[in-house]
PDB file of N, CA and C in Angstrom:
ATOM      1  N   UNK A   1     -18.179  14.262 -14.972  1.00  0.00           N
ATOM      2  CA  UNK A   1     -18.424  13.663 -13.670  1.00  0.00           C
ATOM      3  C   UNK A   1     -17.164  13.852 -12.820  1.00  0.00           C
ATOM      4  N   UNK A   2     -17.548  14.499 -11.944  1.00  0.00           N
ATOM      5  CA  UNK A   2     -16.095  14.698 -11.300  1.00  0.00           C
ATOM      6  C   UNK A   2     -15.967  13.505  -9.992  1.00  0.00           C
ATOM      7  N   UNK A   3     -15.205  13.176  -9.240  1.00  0.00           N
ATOM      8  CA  UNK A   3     -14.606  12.536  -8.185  1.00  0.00           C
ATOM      9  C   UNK A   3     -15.650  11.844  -7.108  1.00  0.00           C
ATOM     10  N   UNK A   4     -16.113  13.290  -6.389  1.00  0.00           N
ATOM     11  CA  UNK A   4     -17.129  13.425  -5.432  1.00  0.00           C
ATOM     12  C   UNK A   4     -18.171  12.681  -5.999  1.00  0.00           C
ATOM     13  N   UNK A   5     -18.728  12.438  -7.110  1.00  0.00           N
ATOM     14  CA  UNK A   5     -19.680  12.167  -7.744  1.00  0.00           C
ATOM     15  C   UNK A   5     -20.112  10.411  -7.562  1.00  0.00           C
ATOM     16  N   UNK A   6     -18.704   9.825  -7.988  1.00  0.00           N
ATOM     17  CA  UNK A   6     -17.974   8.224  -7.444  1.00  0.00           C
ATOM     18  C   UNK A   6     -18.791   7.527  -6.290  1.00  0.00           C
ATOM     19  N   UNK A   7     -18.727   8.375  -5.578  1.00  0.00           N
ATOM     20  CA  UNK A   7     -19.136   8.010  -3.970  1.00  0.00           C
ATOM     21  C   UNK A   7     -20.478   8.386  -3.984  1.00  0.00           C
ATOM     22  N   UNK A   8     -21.221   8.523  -4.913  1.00  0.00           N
ATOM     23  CA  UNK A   8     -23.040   8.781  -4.304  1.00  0.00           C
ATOM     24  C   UNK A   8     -23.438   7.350  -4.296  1.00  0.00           C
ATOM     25  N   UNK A   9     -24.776   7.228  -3.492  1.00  0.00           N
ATOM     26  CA  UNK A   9     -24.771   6.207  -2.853  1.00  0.00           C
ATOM     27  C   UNK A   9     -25.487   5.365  -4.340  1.00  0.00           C
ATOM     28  N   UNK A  10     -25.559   3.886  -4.812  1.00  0.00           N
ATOM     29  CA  UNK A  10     -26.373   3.395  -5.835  1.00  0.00           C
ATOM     30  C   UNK A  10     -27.526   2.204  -5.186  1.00  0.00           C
ATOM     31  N   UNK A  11     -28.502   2.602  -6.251  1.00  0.00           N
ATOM     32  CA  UNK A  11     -29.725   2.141  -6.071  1.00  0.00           C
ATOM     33  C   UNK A  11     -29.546   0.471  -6.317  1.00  0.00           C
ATOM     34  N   UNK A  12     -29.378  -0.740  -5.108  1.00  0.00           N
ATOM     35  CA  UNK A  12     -28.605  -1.681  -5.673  1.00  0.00           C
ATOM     36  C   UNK A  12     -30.090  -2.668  -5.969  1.00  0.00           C
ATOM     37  N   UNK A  13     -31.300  -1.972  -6.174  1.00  0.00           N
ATOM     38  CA  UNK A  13     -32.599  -2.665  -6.505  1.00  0.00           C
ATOM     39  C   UNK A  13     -32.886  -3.002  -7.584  1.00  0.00           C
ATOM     40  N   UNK A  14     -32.010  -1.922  -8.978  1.00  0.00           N
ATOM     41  CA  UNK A  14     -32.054  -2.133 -10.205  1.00  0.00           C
ATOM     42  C   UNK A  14     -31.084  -3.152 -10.379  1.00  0.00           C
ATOM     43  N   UNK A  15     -31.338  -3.586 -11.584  1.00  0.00           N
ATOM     44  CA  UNK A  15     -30.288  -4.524 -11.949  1.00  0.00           C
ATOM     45  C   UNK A  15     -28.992  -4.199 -13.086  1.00  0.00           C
ATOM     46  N   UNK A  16     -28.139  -4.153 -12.923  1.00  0.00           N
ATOM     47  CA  UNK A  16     -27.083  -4.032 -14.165  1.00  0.00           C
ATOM     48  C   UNK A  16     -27.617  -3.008 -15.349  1.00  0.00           C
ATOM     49  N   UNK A  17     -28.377  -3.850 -15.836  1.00  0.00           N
ATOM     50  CA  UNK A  17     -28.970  -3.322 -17.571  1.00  0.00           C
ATOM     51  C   UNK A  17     -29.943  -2.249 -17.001  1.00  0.00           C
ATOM     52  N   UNK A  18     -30.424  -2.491 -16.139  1.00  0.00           N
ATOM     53  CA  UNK A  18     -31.373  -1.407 -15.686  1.00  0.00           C
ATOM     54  C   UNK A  18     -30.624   0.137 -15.633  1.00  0.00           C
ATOM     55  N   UNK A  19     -29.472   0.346 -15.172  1.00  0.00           N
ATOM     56  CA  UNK A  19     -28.972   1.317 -14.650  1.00  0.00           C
ATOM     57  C   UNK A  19     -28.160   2.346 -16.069  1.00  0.00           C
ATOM     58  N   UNK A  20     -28.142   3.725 -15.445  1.00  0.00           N
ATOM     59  CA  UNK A  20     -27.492   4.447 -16.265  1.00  0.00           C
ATOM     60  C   UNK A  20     -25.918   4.177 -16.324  1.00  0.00           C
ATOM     61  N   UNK A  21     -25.302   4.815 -17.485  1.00  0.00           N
ATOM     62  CA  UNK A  21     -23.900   4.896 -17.410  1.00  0.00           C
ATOM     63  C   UNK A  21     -23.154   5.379 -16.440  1.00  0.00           C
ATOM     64  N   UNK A  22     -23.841   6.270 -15.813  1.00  0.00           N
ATOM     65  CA  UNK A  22     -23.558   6.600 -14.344  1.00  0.00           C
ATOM     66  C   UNK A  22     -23.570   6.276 -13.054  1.00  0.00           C
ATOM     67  N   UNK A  23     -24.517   5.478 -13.336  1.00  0.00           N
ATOM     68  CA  UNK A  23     -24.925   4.875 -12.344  1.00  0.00           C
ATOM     69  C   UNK A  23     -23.621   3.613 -12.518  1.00  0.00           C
ATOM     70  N   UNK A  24     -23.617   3.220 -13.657  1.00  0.00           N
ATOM     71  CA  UNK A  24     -22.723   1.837 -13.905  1.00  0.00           C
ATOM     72  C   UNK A  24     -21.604   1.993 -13.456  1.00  0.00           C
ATOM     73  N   UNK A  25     -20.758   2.945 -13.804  1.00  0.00           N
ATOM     74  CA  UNK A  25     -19.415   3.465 -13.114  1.00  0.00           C
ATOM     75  C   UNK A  25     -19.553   4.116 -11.467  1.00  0.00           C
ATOM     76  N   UNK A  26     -20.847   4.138 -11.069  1.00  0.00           N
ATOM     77  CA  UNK A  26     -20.381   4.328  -9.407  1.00  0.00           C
ATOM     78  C   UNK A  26     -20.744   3.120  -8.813  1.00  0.00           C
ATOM     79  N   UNK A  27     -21.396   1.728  -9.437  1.00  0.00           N
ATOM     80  CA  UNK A  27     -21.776   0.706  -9.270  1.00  0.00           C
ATOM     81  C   UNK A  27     -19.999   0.053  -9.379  1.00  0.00           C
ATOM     82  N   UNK A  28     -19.751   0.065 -10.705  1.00  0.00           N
ATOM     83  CA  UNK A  28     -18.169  -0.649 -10.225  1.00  0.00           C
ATOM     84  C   UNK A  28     -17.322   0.437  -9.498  1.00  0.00           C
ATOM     85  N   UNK A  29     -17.250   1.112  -9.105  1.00  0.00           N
ATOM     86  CA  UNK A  29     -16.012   2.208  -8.574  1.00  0.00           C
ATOM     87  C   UNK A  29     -16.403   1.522  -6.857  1.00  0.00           C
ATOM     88  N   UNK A  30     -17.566   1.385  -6.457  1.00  0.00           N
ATOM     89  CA  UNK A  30     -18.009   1.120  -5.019  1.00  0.00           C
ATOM     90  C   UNK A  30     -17.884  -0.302  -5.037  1.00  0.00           C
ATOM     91  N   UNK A  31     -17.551  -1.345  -6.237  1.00  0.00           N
ATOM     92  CA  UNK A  31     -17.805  -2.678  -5.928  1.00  0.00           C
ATOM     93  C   UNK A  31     -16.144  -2.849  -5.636  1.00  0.00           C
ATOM     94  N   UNK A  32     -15.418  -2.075  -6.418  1.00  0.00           N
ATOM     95  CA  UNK A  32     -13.588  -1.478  -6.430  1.00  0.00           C
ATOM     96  C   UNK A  32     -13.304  -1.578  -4.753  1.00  0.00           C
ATOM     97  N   UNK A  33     -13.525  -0.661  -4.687  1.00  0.00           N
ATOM     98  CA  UNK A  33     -13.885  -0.339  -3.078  1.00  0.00           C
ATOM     99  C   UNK A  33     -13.879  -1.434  -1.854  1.00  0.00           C
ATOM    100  N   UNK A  34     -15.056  -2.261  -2.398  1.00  0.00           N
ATOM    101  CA  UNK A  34     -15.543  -3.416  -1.485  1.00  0.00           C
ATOM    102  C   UNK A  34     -14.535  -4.589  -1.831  1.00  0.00           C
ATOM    103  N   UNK A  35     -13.974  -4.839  -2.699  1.00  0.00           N
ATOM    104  CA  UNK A  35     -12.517  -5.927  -3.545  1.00  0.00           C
ATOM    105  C   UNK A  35     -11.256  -5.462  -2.236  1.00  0.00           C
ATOM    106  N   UNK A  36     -11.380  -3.947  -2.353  1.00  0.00           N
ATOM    107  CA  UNK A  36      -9.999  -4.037  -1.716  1.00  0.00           C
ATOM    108  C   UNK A  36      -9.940  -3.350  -0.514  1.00  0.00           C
ATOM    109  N   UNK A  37     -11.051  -3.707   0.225  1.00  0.00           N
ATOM    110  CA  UNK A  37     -11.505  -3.293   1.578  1.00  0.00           C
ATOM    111  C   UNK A  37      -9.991  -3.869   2.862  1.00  0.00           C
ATOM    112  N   UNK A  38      -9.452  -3.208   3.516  1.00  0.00           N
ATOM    113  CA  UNK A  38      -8.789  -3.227   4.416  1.00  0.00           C
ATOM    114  C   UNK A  38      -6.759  -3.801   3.190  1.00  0.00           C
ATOM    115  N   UNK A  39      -7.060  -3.602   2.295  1.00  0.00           N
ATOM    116  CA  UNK A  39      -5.919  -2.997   1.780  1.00  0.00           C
ATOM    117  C   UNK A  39      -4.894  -1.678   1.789  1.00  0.00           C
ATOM    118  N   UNK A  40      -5.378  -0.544   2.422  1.00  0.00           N
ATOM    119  CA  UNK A  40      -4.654   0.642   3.254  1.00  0.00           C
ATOM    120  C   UNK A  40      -3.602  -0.402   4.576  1.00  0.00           C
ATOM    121  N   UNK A  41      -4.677  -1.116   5.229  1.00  0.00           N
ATOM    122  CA  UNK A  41      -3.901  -2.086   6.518  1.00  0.00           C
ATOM    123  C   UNK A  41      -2.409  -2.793   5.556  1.00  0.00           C
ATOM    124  N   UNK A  42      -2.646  -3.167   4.648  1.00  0.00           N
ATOM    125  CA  UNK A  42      -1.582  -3.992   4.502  1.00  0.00           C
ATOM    126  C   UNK A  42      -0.475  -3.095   4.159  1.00  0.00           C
ATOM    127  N   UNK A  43      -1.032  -2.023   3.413  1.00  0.00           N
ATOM    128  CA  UNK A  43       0.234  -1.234   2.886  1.00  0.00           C
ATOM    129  C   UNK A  43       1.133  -0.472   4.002  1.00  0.00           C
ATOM    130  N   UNK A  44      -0.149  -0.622   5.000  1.00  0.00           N
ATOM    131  CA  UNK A  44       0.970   0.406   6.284  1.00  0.00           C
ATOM    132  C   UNK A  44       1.659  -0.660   7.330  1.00  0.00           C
ATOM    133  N   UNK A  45       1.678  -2.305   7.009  1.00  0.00           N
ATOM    134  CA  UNK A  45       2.301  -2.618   7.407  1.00  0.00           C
ATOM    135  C   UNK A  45       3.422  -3.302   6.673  1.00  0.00           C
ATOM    136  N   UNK A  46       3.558  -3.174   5.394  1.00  0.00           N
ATOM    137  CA  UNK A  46       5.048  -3.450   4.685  1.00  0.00           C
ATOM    138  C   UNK A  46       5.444  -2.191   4.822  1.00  0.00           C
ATOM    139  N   UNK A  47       5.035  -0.974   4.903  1.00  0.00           N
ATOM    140  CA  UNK A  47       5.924   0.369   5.464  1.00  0.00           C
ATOM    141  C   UNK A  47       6.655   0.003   6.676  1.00  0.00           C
ATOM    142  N   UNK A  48       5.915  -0.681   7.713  1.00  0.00           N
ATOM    143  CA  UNK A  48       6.620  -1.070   8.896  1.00  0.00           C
ATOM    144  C   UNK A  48       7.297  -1.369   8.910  1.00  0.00           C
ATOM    145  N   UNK A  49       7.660  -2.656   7.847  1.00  0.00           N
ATOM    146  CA  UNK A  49       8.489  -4.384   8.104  1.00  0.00           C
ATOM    147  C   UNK A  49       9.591  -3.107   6.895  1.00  0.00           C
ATOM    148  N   UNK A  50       9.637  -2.243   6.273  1.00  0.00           N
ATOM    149  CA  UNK A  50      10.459  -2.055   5.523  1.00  0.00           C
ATOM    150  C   UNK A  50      11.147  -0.724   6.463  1.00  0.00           C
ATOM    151  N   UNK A  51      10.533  -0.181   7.533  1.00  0.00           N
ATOM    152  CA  UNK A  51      11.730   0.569   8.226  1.00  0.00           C
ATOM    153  C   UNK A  51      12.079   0.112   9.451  1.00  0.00           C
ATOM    154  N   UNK A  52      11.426  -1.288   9.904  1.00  0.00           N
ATOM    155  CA  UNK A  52      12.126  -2.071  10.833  1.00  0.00           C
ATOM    156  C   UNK A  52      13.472  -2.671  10.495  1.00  0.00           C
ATOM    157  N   UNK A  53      13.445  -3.043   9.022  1.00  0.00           N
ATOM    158  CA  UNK A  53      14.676  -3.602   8.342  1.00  0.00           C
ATOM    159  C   UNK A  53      15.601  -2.952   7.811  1.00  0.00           C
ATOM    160  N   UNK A  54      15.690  -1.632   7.731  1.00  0.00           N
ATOM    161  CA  UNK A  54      16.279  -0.462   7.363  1.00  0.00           C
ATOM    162  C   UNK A  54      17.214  -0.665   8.606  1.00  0.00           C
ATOM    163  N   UNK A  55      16.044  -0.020   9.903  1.00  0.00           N
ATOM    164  CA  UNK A  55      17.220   0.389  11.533  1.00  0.00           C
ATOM    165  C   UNK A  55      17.594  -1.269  11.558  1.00  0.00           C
ATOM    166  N   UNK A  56      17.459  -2.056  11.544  1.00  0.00           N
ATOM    167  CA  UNK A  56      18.089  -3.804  12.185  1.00  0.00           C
ATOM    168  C   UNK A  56      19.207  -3.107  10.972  1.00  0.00           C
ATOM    169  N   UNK A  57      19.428  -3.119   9.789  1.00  0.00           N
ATOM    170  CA  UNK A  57      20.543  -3.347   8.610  1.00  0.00           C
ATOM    171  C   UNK A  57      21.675  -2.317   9.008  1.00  0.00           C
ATOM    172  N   UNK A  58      21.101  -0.760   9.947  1.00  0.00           N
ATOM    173  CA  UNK A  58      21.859  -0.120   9.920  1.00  0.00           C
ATOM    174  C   UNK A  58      22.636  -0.214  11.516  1.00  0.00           C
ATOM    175  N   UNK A  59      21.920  -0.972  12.083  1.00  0.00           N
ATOM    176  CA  UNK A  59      22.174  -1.326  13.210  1.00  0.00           C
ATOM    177  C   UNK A  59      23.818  -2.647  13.565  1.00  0.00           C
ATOM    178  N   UNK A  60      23.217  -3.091  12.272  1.00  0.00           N
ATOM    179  CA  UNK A  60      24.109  -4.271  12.124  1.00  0.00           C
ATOM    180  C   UNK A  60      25.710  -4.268  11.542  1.00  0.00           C
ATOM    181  N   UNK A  61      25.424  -3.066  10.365  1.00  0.00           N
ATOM    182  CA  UNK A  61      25.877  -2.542   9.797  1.00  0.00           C
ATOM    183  C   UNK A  61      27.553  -1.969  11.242  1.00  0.00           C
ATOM    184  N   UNK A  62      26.969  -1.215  11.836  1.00  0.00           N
ATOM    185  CA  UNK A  62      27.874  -0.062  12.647  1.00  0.00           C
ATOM    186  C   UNK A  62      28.315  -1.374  13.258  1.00  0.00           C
ATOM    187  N   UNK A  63      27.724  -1.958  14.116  1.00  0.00           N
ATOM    188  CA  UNK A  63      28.215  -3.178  15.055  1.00  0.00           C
ATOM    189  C   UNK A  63      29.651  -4.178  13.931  1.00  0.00           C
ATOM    190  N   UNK A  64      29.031  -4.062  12.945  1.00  0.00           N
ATOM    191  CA  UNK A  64      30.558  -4.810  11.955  1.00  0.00           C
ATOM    192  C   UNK A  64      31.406  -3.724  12.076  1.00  0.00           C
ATOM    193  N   UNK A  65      30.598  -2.843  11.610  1.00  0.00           N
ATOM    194  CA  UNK A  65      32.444  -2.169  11.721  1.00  0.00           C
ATOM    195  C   UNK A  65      33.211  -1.356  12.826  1.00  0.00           C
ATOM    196  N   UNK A  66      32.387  -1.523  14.304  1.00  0.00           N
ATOM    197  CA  UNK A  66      32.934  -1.360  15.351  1.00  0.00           C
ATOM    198  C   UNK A  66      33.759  -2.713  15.882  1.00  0.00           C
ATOM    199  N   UNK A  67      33.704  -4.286  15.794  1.00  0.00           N
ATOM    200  CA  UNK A  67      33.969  -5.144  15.826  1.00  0.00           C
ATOM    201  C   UNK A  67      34.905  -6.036  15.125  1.00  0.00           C
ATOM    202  N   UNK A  68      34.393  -5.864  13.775  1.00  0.00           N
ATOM    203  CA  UNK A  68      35.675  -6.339  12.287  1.00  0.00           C
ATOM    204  C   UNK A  68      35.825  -5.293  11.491  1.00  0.00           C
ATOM    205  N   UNK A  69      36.758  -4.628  12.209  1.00  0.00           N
ATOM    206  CA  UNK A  69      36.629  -3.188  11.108  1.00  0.00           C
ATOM    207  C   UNK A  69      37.985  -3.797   9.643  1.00  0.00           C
ATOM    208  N   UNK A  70      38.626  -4.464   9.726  1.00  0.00           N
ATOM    209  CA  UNK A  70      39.579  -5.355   9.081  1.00  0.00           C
ATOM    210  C   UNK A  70      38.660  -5.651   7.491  1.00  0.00           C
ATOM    211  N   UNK A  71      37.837  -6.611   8.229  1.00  0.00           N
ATOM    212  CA  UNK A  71      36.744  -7.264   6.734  1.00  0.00           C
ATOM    213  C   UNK A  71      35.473  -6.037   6.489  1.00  0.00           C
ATOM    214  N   UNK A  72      35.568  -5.262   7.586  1.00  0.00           N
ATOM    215  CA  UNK A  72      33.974  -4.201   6.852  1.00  0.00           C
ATOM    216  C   UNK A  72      35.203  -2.674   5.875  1.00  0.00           C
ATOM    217  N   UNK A  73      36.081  -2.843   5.963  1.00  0.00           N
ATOM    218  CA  UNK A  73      36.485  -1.861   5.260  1.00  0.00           C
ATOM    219  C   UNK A  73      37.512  -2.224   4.072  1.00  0.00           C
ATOM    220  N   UNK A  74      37.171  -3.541   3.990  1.00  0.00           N
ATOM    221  CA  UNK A  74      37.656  -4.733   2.727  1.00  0.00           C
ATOM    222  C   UNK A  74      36.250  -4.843   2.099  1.00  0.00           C
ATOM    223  N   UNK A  75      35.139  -4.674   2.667  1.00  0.00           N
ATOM    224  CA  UNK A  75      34.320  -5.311   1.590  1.00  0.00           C
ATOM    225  C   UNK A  75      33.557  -3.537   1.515  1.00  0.00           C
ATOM    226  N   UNK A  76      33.209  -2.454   1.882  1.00  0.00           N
ATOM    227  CA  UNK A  76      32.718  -1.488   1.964  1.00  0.00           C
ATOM    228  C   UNK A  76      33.400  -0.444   1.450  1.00  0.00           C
ATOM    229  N   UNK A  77      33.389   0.082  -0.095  1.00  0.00           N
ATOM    230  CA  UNK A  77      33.939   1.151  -0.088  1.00  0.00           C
ATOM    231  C   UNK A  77      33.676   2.782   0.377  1.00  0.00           C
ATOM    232  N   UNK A  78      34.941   2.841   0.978  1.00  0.00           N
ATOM    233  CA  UNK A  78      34.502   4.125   1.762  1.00  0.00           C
ATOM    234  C   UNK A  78      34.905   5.505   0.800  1.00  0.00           C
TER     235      UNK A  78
END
């Protein structure tokens, strides 16, 4: 059974025991599916919050050591 196969549509009239082994695994692979419906959304927004906090850190970063260059090149080895 290859991939493409996953995604055919199931007959949701039978019941459980009714259905083939095939049928059973595109029955849970599509119920998979429906569990973690709008989970892509979340992942592309901790991508966000994790390169918003990257530029703020590196942002913050230069501003110390344009300002206290004394304590950023005491605590930063260069």
């Amino acid at each position: 059974m290859d991939h493409r196969s996953l995604h055919a549509p199931v007959d949701f009239n039978k019941s459980v025991a009714e259905m083939t082994p095939e049928e059973k695994l595109r029955y849970d692979h599509q119920m998979m599916h429906e569990k973690h419906k709008g989970h892509e959304a979340m992942h592309s927004e901790m991508v966000l919050v994790l390169f918003i906090t990257l530029i703020v850190a590196q942002i913050a970063l230069v501003q110390w050591k344009t300002k206290h260059y004394r304590s950023y090149s005491q605590k930063i080895p260069v």
